[in-house]
C-alpha atoms as a PDB file:
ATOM      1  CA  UNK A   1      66.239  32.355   9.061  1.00  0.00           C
ATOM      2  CA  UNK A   2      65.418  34.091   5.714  1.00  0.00           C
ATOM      3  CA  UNK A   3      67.995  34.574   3.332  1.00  0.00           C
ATOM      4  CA  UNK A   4      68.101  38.422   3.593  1.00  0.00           C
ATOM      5  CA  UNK A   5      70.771  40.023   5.360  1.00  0.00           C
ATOM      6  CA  UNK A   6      69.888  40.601   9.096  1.00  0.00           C
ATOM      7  CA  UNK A   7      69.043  44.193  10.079  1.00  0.00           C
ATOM      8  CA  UNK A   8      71.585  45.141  13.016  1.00  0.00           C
ATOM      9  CA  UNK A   9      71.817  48.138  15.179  1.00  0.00           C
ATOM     10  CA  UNK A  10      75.112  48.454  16.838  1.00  0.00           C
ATOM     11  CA  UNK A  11      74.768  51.123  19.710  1.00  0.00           C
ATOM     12  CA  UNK A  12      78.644  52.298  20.050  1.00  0.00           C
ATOM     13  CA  UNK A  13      81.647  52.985  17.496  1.00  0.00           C
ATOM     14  CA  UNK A  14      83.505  49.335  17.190  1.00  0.00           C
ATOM     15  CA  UNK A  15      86.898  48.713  16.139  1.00  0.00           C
ATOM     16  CA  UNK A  16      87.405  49.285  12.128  1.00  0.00           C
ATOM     17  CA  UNK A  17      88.063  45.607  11.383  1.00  0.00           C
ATOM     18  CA  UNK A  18      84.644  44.858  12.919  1.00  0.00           C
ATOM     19  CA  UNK A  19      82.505  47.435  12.100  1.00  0.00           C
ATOM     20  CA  UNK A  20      84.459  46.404   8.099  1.00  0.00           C
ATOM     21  CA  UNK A  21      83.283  42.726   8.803  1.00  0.00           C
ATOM     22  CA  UNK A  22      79.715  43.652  10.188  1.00  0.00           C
ATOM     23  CA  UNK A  23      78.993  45.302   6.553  1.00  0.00           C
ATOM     24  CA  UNK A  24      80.017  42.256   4.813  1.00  0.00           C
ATOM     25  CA  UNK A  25      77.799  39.708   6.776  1.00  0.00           C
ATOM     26  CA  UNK A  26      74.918  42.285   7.790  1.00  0.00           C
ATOM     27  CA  UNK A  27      72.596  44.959   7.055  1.00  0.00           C
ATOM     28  CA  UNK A  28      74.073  47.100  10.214  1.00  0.00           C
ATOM     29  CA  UNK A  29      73.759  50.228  11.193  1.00  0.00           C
ATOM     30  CA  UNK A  30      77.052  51.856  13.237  1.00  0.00           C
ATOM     31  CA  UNK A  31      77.344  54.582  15.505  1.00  0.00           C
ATOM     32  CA  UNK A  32      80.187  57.146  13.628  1.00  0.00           C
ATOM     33  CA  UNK A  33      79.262  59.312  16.316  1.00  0.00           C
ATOM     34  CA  UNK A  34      80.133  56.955  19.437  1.00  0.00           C
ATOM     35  CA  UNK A  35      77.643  58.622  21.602  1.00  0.00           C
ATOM     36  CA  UNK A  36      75.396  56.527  24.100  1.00  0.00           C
ATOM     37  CA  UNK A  37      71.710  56.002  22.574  1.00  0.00           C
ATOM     38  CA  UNK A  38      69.177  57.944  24.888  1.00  0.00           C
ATOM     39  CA  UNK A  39      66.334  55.688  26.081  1.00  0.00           C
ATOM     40  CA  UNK A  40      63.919  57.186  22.881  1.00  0.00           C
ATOM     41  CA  UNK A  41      66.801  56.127  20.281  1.00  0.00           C
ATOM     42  CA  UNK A  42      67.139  52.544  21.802  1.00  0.00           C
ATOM     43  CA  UNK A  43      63.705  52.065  21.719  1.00  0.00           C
ATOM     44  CA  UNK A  44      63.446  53.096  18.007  1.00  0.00           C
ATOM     45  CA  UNK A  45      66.214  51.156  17.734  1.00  0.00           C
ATOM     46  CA  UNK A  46      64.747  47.633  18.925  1.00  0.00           C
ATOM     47  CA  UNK A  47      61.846  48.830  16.920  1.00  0.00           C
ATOM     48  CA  UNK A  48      63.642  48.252  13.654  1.00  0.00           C
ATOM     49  CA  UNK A  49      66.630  45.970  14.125  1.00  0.00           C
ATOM     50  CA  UNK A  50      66.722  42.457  13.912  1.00  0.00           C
ATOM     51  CA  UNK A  51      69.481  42.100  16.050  1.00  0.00           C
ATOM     52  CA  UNK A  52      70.578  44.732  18.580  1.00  0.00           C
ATOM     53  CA  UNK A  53      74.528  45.175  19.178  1.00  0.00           C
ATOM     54  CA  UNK A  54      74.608  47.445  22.609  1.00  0.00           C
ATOM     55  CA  UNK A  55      77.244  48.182  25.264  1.00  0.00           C
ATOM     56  CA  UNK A  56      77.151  48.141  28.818  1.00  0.00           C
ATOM     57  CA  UNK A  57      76.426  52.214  28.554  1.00  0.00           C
ATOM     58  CA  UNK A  58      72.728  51.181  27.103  1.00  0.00           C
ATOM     59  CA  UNK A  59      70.357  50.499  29.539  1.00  0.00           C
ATOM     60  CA  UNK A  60      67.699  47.975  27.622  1.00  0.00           C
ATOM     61  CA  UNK A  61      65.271  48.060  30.544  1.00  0.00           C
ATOM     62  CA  UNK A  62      61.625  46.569  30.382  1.00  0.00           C
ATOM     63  CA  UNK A  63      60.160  50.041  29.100  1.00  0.00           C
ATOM     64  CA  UNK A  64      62.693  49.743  26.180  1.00  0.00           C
ATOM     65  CA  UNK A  65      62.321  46.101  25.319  1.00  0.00           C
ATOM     66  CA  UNK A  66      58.119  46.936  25.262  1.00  0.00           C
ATOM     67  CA  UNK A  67      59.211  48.950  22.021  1.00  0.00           C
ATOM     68  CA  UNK A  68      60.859  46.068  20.503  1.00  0.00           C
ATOM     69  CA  UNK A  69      58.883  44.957  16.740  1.00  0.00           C
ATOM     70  CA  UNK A  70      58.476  41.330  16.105  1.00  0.00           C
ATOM     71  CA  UNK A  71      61.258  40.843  14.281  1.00  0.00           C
ATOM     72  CA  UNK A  72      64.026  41.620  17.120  1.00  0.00           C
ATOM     73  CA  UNK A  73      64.721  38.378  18.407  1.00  0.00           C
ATOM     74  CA  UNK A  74      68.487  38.590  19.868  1.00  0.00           C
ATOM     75  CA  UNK A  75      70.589  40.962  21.399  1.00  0.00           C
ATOM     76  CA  UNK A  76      74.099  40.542  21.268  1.00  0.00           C
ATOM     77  CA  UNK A  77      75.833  42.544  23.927  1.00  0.00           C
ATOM     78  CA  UNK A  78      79.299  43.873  23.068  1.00  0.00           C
ATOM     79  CA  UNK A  79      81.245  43.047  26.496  1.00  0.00           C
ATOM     80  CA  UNK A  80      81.273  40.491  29.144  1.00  0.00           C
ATOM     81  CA  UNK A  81      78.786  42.396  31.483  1.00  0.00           C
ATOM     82  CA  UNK A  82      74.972  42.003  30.753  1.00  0.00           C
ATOM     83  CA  UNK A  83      73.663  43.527  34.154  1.00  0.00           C
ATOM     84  CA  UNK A  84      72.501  46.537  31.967  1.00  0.00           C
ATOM     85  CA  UNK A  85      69.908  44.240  29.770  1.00  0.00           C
ATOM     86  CA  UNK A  86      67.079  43.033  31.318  1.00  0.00           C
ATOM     87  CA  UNK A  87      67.448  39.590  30.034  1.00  0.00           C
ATOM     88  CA  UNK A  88      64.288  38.075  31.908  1.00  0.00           C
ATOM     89  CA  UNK A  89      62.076  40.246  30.073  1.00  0.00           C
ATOM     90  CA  UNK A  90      64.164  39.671  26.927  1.00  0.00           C
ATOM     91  CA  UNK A  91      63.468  36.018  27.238  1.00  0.00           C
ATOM     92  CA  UNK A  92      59.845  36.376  28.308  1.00  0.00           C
ATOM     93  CA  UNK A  93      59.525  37.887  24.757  1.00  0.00           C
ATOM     94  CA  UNK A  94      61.344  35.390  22.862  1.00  0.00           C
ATOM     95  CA  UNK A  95      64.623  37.690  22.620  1.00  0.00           C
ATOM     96  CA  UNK A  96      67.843  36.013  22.867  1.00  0.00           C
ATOM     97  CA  UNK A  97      70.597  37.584  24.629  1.00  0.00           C
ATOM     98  CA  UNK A  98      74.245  37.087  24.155  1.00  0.00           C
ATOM     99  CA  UNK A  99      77.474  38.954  25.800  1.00  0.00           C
ATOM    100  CA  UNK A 100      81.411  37.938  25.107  1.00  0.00           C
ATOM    101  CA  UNK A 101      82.932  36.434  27.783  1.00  0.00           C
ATOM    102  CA  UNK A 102      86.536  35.037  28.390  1.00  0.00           C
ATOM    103  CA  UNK A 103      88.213  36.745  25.982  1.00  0.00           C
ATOM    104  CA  UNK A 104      88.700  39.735  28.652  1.00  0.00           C
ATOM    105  CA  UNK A 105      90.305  37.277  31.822  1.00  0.00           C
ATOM    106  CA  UNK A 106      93.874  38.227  30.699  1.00  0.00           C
ATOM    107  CA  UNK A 107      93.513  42.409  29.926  1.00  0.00           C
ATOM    108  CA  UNK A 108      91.399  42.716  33.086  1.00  0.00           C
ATOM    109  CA  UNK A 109      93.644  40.661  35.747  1.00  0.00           C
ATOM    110  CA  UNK A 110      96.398  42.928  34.096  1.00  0.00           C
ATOM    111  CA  UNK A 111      94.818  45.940  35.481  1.00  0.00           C
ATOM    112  CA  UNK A 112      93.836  45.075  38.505  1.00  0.00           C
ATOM    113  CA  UNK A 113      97.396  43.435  39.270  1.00  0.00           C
ATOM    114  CA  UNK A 114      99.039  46.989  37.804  1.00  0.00           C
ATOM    115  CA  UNK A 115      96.398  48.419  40.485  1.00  0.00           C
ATOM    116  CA  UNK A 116      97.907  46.632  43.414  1.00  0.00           C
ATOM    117  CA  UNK A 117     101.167  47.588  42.439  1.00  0.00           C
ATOM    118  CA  UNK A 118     100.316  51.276  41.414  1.00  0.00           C
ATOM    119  CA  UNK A 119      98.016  51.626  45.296  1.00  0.00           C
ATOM    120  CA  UNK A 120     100.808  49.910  47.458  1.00  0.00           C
ATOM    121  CA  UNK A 121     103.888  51.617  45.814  1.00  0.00           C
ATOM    122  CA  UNK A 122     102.217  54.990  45.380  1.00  0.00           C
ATOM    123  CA  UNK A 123     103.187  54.792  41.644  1.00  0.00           C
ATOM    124  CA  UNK A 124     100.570  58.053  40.846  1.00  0.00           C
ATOM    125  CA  UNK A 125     100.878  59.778  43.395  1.00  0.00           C
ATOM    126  CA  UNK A 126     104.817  59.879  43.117  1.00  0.00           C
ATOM    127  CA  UNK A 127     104.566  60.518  39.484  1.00  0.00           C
ATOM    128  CA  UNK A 128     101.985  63.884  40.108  1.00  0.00           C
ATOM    129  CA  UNK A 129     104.517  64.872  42.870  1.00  0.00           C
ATOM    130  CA  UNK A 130     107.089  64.460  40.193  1.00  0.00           C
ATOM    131  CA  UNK A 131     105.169  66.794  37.293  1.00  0.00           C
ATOM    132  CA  UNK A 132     104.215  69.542  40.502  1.00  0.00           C
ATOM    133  CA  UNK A 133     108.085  69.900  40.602  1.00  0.00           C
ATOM    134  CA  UNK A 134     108.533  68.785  44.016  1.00  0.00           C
ATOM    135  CA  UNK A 135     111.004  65.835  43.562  1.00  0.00           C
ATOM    136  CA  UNK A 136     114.020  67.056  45.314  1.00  0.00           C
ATOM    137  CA  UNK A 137     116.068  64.136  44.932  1.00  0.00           C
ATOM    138  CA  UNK A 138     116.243  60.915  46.807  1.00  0.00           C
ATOM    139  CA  UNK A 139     115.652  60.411  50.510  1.00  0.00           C
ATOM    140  CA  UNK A 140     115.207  57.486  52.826  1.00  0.00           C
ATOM    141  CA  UNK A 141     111.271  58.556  54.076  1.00  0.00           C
ATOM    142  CA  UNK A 142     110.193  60.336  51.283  1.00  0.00           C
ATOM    143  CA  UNK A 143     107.013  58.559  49.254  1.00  0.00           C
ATOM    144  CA  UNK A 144     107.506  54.916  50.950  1.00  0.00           C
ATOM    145  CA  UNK A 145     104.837  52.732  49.757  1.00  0.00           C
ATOM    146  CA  UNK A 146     104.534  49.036  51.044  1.00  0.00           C
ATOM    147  CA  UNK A 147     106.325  45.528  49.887  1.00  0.00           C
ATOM    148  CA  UNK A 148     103.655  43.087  47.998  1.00  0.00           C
ATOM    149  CA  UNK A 149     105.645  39.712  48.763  1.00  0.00           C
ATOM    150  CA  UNK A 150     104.122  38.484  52.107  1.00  0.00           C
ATOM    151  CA  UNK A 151     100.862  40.118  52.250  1.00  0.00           C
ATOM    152  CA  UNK A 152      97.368  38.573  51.683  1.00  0.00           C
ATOM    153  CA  UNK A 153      95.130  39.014  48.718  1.00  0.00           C
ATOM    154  CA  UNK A 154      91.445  38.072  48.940  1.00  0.00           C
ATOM    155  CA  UNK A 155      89.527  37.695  45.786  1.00  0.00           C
ATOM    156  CA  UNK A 156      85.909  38.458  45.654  1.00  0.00           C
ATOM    157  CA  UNK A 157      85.003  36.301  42.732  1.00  0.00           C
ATOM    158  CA  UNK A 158      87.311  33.310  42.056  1.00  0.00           C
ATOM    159  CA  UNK A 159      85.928  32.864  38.307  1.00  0.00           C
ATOM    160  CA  UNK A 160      88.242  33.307  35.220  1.00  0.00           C
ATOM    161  CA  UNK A 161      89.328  36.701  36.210  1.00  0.00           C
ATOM    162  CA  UNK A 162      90.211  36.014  39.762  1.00  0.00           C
ATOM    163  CA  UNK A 163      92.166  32.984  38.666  1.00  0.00           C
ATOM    164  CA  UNK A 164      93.808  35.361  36.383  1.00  0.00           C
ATOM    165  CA  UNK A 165      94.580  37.728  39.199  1.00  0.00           C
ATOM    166  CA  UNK A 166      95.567  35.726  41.751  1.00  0.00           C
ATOM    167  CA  UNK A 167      98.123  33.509  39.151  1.00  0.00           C
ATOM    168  CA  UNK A 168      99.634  37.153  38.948  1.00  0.00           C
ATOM    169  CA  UNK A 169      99.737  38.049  42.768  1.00  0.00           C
ATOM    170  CA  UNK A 170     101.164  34.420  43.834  1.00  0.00           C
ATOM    171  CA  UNK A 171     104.212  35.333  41.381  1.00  0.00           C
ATOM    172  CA  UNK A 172     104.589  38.432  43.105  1.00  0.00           C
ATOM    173  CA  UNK A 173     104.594  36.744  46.747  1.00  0.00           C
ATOM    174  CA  UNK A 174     101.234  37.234  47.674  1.00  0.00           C
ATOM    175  CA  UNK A 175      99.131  34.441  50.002  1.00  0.00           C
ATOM    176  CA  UNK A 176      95.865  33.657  47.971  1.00  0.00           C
ATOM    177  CA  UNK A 177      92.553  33.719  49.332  1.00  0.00           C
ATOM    178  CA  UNK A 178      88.966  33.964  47.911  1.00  0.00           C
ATOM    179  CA  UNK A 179      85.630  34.192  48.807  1.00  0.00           C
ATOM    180  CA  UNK A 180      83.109  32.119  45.808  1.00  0.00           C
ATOM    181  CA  UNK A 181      79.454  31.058  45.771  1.00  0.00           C
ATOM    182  CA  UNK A 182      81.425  27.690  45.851  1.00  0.00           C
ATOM    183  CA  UNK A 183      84.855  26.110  46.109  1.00  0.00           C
ATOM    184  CA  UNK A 184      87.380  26.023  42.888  1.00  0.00           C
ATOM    185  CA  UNK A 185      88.236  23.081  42.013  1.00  0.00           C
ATOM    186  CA  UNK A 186      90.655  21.001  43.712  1.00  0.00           C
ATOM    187  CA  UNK A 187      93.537  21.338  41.158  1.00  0.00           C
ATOM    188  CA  UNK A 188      93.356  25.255  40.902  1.00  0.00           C
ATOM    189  CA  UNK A 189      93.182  25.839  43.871  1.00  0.00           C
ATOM    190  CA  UNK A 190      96.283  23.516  44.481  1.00  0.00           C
ATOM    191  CA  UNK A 191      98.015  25.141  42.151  1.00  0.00           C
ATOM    192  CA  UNK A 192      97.311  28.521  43.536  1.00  0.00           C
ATOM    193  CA  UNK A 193      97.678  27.675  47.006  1.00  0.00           C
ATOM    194  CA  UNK A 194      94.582  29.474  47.447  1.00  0.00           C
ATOM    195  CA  UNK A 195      92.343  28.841  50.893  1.00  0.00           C
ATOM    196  CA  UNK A 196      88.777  29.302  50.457  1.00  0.00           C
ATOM    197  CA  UNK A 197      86.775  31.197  52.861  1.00  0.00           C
ATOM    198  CA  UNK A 198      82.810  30.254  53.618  1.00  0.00           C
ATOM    199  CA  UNK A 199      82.741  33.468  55.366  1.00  0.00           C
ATOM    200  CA  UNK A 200      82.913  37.118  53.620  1.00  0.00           C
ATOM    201  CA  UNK A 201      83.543  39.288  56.668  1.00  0.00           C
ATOM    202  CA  UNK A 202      86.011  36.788  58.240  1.00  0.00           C
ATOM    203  CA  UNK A 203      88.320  36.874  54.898  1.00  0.00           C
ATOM    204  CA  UNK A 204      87.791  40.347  55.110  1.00  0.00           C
ATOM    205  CA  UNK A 205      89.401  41.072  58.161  1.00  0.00           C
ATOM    206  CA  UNK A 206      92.342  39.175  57.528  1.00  0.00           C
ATOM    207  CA  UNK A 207      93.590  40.698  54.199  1.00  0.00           C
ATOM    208  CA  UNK A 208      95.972  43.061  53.352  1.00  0.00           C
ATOM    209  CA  UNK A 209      94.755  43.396  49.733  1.00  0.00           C
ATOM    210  CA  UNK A 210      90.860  42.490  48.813  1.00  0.00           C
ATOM    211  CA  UNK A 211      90.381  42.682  44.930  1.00  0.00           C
ATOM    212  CA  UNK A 212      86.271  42.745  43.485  1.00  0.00           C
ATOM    213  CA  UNK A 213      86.371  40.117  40.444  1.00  0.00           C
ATOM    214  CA  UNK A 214      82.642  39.292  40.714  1.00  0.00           C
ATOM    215  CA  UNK A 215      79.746  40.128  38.289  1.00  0.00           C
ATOM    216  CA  UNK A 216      76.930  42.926  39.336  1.00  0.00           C
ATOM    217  CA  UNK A 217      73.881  41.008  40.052  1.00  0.00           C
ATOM    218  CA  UNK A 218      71.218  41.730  42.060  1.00  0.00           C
ATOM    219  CA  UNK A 219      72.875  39.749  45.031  1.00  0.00           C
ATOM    220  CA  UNK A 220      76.130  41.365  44.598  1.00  0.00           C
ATOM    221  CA  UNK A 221      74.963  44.718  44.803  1.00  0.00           C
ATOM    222  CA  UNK A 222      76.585  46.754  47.565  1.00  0.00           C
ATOM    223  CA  UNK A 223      78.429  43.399  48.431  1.00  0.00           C
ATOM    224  CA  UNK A 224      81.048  45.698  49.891  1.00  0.00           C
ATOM    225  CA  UNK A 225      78.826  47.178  52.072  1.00  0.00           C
ATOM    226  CA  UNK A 226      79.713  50.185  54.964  1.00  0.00           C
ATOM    227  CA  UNK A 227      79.501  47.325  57.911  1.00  0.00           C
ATOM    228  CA  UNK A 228      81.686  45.033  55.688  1.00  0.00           C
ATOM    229  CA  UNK A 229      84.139  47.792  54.683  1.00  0.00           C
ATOM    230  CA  UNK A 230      84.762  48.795  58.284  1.00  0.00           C
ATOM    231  CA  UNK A 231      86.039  45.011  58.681  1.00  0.00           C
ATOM    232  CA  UNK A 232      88.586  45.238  56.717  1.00  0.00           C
ATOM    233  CA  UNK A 233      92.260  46.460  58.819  1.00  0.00           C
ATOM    234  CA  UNK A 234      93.383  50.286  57.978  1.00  0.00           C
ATOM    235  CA  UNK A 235      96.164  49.166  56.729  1.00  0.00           C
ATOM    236  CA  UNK A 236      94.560  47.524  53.867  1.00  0.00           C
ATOM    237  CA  UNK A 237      93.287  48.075  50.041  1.00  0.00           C
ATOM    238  CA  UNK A 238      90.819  47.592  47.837  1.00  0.00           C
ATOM    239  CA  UNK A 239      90.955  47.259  44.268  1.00  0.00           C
ATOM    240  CA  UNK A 240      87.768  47.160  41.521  1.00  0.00           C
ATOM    241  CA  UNK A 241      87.849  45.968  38.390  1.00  0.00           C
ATOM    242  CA  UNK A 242      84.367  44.429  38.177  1.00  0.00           C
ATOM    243  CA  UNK A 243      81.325  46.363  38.382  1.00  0.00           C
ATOM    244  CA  UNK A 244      80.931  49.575  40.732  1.00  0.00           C
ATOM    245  CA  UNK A 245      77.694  48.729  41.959  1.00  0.00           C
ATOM    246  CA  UNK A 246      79.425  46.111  43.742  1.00  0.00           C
ATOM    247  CA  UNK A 247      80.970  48.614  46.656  1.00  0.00           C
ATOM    248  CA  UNK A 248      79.184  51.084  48.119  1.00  0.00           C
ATOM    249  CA  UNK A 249      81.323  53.400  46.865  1.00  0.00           C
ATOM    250  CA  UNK A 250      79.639  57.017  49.627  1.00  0.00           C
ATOM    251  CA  UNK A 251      80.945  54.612  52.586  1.00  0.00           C
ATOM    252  CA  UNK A 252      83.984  53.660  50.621  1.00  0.00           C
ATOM    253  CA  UNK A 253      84.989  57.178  50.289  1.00  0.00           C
ATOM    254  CA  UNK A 254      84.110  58.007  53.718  1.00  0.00           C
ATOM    255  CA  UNK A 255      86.540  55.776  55.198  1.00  0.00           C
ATOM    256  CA  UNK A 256      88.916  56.333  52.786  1.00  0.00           C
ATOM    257  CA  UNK A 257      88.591  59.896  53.798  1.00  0.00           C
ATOM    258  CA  UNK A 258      89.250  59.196  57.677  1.00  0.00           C
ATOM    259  CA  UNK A 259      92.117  57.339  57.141  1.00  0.00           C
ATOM    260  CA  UNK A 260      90.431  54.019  58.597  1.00  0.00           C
ATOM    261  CA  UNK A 261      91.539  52.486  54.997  1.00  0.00           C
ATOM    262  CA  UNK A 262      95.170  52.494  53.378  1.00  0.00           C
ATOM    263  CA  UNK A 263      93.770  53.328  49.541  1.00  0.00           C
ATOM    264  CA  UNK A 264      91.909  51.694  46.461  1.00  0.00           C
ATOM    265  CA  UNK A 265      92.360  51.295  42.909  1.00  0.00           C
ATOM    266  CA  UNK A 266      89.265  51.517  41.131  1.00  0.00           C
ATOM    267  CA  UNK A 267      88.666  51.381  37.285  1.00  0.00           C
ATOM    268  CA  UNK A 268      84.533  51.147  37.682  1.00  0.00           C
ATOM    269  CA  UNK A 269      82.201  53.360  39.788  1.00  0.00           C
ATOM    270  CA  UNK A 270      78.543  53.045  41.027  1.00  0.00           C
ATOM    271  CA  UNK A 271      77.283  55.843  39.015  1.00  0.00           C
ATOM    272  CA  UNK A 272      79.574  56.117  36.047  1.00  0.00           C
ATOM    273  CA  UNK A 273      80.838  58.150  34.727  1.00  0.00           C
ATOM    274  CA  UNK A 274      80.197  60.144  37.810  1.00  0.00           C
ATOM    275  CA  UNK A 275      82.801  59.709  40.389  1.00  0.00           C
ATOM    276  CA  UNK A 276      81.985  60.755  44.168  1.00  0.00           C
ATOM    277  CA  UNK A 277      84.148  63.702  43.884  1.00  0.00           C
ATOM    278  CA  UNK A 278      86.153  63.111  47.454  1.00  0.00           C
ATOM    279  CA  UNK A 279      87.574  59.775  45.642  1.00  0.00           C
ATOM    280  CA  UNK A 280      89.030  62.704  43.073  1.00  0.00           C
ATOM    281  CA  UNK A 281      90.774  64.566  45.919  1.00  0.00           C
ATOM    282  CA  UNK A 282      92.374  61.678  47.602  1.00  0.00           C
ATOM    283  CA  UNK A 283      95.977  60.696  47.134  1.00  0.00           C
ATOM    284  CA  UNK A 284      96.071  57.498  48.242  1.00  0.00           C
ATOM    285  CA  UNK A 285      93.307  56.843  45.336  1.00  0.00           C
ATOM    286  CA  UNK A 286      94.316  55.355  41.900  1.00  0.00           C
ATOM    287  CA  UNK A 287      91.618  55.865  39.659  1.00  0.00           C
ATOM    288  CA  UNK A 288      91.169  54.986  35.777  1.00  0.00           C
ATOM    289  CA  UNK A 289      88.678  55.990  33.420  1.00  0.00           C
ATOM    290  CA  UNK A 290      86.795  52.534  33.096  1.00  0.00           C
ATOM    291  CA  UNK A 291      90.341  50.390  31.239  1.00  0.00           C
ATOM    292  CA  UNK A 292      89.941  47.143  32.102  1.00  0.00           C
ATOM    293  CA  UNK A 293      89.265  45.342  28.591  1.00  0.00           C
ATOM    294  CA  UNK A 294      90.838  48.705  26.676  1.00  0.00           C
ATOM    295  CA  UNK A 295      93.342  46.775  24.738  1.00  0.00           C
ATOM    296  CA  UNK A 296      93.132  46.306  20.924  1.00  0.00           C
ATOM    297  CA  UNK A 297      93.301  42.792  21.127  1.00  0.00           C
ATOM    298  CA  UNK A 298      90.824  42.711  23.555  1.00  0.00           C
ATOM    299  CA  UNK A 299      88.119  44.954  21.782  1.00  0.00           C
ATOM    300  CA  UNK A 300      88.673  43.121  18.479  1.00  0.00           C
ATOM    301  CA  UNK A 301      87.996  39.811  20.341  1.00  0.00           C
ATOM    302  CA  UNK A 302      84.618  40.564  21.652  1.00  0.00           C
ATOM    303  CA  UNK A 303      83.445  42.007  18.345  1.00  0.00           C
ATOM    304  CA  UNK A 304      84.202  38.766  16.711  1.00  0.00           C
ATOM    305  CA  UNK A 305      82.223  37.198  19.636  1.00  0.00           C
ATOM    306  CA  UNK A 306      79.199  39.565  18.531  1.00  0.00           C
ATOM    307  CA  UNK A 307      79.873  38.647  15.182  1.00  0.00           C
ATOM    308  CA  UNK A 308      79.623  34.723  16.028  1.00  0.00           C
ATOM    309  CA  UNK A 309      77.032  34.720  17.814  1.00  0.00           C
ATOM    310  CA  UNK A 310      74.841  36.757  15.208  1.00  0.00           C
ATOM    311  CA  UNK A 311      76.085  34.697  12.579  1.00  0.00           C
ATOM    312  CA  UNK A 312      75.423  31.496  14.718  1.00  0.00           C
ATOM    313  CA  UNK A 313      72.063  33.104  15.059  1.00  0.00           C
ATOM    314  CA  UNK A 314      71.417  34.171  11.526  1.00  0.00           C
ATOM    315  CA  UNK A 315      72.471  30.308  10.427  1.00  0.00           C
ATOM    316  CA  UNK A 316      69.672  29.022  12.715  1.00  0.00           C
ATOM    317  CA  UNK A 317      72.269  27.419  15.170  1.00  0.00           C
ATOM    318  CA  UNK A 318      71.762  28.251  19.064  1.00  0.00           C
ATOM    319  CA  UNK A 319      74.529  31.488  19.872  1.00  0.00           C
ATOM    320  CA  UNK A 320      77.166  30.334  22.141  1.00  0.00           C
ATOM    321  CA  UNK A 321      77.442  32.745  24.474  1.00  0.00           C
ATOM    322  CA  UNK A 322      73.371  32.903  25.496  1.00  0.00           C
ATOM    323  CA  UNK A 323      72.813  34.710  28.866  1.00  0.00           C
ATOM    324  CA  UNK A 324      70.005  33.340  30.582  1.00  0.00           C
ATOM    325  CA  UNK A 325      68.138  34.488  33.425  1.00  0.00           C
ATOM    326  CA  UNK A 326      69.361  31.448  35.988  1.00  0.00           C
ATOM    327  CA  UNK A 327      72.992  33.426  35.384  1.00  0.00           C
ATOM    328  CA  UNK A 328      72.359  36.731  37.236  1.00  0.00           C
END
């Protein structure tokens, strides 16, 4: 690489520490505004930049990527996601992509544990009874939620953030269970007591808790599906953290609305930030504006994965966090 400073475009407002250490390595331009780039600005964008800094809320499609100058040759996604980037056209024109993964496991399998918790005690709900003023003191039937030690958790997704999860739920109580693309290995899933199930809709209707920890790929989409949500027992939950593609979240609501489901937790949604407004009205609904990774740690750790990777990059060493296509 040249010995001029590489020209990046970073797409959202980053934490002050990075943004202060993107100035010192780079020629970068920052967002001050923190408003998502329209499609016209991210494709002036990739006409300019060397390197392109986005966020899942840009959408770097094939009609973007066909405005990209000869110079752009990486894109280094802030965030562990990368189902927004078209990264087989990226590749096809020599553009390497790069996301940040692993240093979210811990904040996310927080959430979706304080999910479980918040769905199956009815922590919201009591507390927006409590603010409406009508908490009239204790009683023996009022606002009974549901013990967690005892009851079955199936994880969609048994990859870092599952593991995560389901170390969490086993110290509650909880049975482990998980549905992968393949078996753990033999020594975590030991450890976890955690059985393995070939078959989705079989581990489906056997849980009492089913938590989404996969990643939004083409073949995930609408995994959750309205024939495999109607497998799962009314007295159940479901819980998203991943991506929101991943459920179909009109059939999730409709069941949710005719009681053939106990509740979900969801912190991601299909069209976001749009929200199927019957999820909004529901009680038995714990929903969060999109707070998985929202911890400072967590933020300042995947901008000094960006950072690495477009250093790595600018050094002429291969990034290493490249997303290739094989990985969707």
């Amino acid at each position: 690489m040249p010995d001029r400073k590489l020209k990046v475009v970073v797409t959202r407002k980053l934490p002050a520490a990075v943004e202060a250490r993107m100035r010192e390595l780079f020629d970068v331009e920052l967002n001050a505004d923190d408003r998502a780039m329209s499609a016209d600005a991210l494709a002036a964008a990739v006409a300019r930049a060397d390197v392109l800094a986005p966020t899942v809320t840009d959408r770097i499609d094939a009609g973007v990527l066909a405005q990209a100058g000869p110079q752009l040759k990486l894109i280094a996604n802030f965030g562990a996601g990368f189902e927004h980037i078209d990264v087989a056209s990226a590749n096809a024109r020599g553009i390497i992509v790069t996301n940040t993964p692993g240093v979210l496991t811990e904040d996310t399998a927080d959430m979706a544990m304080a999910l479980i918790l918040a769905v199956q005690r009815r922590v919201v709900e009591g507390a927006k009874a409590l603010e409406a003023g009508r908490f009239e003191g204790w009683t023996p039937t009022w606002m009974m939620g549901r013990r967690l030690r005892g009851k079955s958790l199936g994880v969609i997704g048994m990859g870092r953030i599952g593991q995560a999860l389901a170390r969490r739920a086993k110290a509650f109580g909880l049975s482990i269970h998980y549905h992968n693309r393949r078996p753990i290995p033999g020594h975590i899933a030991e450890a976890l007591e955690a059985t393995h199930w070939e078959s989705l809709d079989q581990m489906l209707a056997r849980m009492d808790v089913v938590s989404l920890n996969c990643p939004h790929t083409p073949g995930t989409y609408h995994l959750l599906s309205a024939r495999r949500l109607k497998l799962m027992p009314p007295h159940a939950i479901l819980i998203n953290t991943a991506r929101g593609g991943v459920v179909d979240e009109a059939a999730l609501a409709a069941r949710l609305a005719e009681g053939s489901l106990a509740g979900a937790g969801l912190d991601v949604y299909e069209n976001e930030p749009r929200v199927d407004p019957r999820l909004l009205k529901m009680p038995n609904v714990v929903l969060l504006p999109h707070l998985g990774s929202a911890t400072i740690e967590g933020r300042a750790e995947m901008g000094d994965k960006v950072i690495i990777n477009i250093k790595a990059f600018q050094d002429g060493h291969r990034p290493p966090d490249r997303v290739l296509p094989s990985m969707l």
